[in-house]
N, C-alpha and C. Protein backbone atom coordinates (compact mmCIF):
# COMPACT_ATOMS: atom_id res chain seq x y z
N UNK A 1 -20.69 20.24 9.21
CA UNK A 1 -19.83 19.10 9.34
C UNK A 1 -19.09 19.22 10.67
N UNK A 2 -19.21 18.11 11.31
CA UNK A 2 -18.64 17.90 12.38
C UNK A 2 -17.22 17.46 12.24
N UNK A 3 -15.82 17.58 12.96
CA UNK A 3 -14.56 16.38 13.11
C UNK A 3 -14.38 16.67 14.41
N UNK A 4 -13.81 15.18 15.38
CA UNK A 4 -13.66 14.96 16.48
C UNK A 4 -12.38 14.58 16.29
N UNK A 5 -11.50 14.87 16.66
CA UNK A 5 -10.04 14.11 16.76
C UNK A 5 -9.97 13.79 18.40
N UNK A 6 -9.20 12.82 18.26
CA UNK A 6 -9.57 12.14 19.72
C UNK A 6 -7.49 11.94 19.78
N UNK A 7 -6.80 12.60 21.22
CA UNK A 7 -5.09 12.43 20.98
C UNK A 7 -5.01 11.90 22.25
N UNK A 8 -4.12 10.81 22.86
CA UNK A 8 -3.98 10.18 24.33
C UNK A 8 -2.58 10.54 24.32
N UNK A 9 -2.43 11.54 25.72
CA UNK A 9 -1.11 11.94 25.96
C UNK A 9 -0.53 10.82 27.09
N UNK A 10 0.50 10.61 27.31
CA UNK A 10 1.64 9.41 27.67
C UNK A 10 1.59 9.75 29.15
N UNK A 11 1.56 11.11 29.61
CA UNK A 11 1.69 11.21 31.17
C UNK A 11 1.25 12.89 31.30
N UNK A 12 1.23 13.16 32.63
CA UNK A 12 0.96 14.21 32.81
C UNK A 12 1.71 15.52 32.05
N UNK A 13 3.05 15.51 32.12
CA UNK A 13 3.77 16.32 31.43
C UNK A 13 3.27 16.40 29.48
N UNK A 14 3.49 14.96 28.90
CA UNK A 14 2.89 14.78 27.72
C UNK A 14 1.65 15.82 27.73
N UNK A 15 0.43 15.49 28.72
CA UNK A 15 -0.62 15.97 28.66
C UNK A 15 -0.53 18.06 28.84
N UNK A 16 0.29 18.33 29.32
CA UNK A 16 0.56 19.99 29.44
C UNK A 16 1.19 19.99 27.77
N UNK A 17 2.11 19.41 27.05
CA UNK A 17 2.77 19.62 25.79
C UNK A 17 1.19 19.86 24.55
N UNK A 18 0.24 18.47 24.82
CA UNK A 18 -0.63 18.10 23.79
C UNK A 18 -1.38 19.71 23.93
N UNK A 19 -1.82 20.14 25.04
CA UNK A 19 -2.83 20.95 25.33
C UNK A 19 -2.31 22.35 24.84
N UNK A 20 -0.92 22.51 24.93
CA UNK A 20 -0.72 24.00 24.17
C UNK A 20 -0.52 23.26 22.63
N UNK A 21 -0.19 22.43 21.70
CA UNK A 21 -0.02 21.95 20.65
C UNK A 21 -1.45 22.21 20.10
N UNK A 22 -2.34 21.73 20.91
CA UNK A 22 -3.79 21.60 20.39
C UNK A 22 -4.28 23.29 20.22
N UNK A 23 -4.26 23.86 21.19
CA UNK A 23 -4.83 25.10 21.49
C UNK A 23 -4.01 26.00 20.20
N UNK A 24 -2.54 25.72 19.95
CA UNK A 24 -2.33 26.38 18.78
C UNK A 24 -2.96 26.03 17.30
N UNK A 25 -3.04 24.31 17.04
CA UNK A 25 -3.47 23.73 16.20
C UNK A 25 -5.32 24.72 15.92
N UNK A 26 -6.17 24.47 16.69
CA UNK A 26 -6.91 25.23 16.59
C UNK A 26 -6.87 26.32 16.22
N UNK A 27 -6.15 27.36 16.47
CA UNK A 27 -6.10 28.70 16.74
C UNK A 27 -5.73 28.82 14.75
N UNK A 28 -5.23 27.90 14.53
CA UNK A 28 -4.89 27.82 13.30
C UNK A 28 -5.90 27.45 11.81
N UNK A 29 -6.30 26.46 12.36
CA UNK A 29 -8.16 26.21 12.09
C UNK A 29 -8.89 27.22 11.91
N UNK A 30 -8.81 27.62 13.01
CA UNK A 30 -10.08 29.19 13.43
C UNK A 30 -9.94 30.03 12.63
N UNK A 31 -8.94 30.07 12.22
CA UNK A 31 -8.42 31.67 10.85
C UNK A 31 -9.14 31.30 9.57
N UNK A 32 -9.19 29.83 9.41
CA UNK A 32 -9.30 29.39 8.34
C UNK A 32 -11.11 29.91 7.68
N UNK A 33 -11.31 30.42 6.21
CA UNK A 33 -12.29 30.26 6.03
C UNK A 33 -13.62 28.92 6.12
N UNK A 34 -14.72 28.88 6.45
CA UNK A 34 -15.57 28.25 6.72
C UNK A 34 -15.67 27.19 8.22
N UNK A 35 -14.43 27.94 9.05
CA UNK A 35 -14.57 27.37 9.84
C UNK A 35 -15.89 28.05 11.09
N UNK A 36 -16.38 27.26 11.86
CA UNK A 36 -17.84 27.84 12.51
C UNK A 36 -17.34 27.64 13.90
N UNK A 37 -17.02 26.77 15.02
CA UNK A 37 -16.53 26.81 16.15
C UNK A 37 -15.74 25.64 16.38
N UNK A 38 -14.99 25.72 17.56
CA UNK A 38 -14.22 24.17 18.08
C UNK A 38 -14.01 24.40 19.69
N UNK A 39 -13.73 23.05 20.08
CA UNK A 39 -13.80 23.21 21.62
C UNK A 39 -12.43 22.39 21.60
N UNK A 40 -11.71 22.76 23.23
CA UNK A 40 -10.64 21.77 23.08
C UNK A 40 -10.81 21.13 24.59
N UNK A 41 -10.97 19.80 24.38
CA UNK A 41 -11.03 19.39 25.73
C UNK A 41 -10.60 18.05 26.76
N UNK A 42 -10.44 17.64 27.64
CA UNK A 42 -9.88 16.57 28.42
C UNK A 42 -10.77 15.63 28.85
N UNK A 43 -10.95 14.28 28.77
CA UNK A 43 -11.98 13.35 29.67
C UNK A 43 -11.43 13.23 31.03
N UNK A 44 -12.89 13.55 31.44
CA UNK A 44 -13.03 13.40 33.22
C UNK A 44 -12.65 12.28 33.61
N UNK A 45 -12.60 11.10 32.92
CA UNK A 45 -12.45 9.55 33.34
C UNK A 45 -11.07 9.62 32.94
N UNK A 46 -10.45 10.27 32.24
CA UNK A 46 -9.41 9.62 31.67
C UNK A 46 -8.76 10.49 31.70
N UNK A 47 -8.00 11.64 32.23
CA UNK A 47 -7.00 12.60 32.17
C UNK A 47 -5.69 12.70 30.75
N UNK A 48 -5.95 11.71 30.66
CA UNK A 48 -4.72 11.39 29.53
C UNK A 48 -5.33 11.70 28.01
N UNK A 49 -6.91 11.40 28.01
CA UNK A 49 -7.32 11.42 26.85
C UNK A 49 -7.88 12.65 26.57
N UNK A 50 -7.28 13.79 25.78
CA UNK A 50 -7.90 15.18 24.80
C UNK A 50 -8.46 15.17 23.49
N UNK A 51 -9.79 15.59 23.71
CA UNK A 51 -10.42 15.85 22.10
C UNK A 51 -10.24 17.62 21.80
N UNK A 52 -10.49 17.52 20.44
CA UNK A 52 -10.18 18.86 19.48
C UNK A 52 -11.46 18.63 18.70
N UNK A 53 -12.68 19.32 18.46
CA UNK A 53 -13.65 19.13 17.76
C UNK A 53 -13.87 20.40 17.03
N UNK A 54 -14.28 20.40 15.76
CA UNK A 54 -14.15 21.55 15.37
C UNK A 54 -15.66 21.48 14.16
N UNK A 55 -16.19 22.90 14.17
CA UNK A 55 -17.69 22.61 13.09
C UNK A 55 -16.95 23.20 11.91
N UNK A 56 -17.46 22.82 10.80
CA UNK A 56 -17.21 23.65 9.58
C UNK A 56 -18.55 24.16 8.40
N UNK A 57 -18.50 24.97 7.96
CA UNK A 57 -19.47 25.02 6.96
C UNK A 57 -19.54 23.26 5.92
N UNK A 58 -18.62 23.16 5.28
CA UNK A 58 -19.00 21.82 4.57
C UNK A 58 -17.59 20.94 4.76
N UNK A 59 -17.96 19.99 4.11
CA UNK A 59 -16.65 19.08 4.20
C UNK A 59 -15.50 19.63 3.42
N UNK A 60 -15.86 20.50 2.41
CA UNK A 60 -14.84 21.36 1.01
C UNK A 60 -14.03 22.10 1.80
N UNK A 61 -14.92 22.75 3.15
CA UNK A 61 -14.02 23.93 3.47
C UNK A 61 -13.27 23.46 4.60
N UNK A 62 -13.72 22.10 5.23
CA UNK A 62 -12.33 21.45 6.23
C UNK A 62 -11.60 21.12 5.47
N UNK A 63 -11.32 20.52 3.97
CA UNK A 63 -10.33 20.01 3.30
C UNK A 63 -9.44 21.20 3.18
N UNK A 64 -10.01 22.43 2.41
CA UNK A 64 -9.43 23.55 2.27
C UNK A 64 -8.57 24.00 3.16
N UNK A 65 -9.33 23.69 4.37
CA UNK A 65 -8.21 24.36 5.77
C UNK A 65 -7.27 23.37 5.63
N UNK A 66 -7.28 22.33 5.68
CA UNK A 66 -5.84 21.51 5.78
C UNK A 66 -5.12 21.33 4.94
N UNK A 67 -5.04 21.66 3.62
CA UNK A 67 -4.30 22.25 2.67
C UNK A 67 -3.75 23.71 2.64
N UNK A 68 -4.65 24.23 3.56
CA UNK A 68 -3.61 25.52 3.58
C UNK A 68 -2.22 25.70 4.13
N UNK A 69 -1.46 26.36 3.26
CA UNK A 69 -0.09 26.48 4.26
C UNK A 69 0.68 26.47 5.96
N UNK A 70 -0.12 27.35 6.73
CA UNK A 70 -0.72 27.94 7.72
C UNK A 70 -0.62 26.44 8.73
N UNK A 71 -1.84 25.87 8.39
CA UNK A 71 -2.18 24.47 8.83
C UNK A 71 -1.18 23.35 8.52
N UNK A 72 -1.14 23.09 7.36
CA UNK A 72 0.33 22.36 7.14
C UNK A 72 1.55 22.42 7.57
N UNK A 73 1.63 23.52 7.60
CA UNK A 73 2.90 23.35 8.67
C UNK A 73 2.38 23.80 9.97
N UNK A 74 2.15 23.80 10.31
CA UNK A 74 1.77 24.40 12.15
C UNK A 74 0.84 23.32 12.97
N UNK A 75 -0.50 22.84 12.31
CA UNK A 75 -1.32 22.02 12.33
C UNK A 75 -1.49 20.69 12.37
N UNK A 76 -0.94 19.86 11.04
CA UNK A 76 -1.41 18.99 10.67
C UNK A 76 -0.35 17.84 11.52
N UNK A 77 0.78 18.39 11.30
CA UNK A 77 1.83 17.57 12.26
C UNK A 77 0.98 17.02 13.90
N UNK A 78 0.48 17.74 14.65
CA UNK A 78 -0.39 17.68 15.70
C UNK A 78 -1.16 16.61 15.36
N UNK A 79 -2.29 17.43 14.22
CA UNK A 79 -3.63 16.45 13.90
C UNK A 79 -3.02 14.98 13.29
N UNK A 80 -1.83 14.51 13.15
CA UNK A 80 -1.42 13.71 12.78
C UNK A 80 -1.20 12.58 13.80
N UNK A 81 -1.40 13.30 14.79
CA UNK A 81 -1.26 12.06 15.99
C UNK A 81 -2.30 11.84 16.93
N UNK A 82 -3.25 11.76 16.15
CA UNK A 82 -4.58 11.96 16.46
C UNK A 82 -4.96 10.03 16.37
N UNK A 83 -5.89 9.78 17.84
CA UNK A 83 -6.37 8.25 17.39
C UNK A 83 -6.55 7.75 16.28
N UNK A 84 -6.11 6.88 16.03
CA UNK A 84 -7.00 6.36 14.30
C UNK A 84 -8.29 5.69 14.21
N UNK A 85 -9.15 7.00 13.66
CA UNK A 85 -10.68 5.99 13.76
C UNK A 85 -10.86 7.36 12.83
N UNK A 86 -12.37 7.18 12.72
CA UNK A 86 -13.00 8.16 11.81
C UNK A 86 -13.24 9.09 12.85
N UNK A 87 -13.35 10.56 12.01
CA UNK A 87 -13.36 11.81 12.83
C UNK A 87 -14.15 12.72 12.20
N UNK A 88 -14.74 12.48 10.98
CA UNK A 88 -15.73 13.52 10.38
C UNK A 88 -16.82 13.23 10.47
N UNK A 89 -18.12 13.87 10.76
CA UNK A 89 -18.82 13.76 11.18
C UNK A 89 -20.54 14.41 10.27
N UNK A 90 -21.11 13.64 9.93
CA UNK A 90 -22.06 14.92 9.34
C UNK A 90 -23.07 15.18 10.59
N UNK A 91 -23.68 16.19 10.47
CA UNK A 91 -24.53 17.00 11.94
C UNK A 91 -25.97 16.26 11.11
N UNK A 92 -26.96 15.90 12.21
CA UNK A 92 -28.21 14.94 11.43
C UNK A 92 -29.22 16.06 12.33
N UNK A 93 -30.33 16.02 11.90
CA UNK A 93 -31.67 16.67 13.09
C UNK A 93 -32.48 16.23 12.29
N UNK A 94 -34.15 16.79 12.45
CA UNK A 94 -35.24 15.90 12.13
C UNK A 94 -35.37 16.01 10.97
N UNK A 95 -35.08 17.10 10.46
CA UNK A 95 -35.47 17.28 8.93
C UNK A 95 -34.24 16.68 7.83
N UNK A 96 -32.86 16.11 8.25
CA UNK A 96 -31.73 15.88 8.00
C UNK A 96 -31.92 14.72 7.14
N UNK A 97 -31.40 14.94 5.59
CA UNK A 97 -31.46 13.66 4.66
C UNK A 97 -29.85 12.79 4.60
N UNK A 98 -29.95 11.98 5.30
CA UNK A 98 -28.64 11.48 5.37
C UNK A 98 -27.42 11.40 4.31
N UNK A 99 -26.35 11.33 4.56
CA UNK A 99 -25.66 11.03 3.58
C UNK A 99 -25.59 9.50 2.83
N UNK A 100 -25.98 9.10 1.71
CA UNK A 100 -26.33 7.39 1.31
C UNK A 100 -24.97 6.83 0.39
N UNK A 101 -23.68 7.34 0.87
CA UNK A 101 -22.65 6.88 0.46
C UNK A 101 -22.20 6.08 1.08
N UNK A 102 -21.21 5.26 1.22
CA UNK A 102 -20.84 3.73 1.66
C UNK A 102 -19.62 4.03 2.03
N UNK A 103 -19.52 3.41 3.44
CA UNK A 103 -18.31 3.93 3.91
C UNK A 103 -17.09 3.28 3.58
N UNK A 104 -15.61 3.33 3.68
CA UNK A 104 -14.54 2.82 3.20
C UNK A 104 -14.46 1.75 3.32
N UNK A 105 -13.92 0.69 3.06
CA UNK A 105 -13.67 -0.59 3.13
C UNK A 105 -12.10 -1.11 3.40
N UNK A 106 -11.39 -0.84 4.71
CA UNK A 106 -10.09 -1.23 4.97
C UNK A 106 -9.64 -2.56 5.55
């Protein structure tokens, strides 16, 4: 399972605050069981705009991490100001049977 959080910092200074916020937010993630890797990073076009992407073994064990204590308080406050769009992701390749659930309806 893939999640992309996508955060647009306000100005340059904003953008030095988001980038240690994020880098801890992660670091916090990373402890977590079933987590597999994450990258933290800035668009070339857009200086203002930072993603946080992170793999997990399944969707159970990203829920798990963000219920943990750890993350809840340290974490989620961050991931909370994250763009609003969808951010989970399932990983597809050739042999990959999709997921045939129906997405939300808002």
């Amino acid at each position: 399972m893939l999640v992309v959080n996508r955060f647009r910092a306000a100005d340059a200074l904003a953008g030095d605050r988001i980038r240690a916020d994020l880098e801890e937010a992660h670091a916090l993630l990373a402890a977590c069981p079933g987590y597999l890797e994450g990258r933290l990073g800035r668009s070339l076009d857009d200086p203002d705009l930072w993603v946080l992407s992170t793999r997990w073994e399944s969707v159970g064990a990203y829920r798990r991490a963000l219920s943990s204590y750890d993350v809840k308080a340290g974490a989620v406050p961050v991931l909370s100001r994250a763009i609003d769009e969808p951010s989970a992701y399932e990983l597809v390749g050739p042999d990959t049977v999709l997921n045939t659930a129906l997405p939300r309806v808002t």
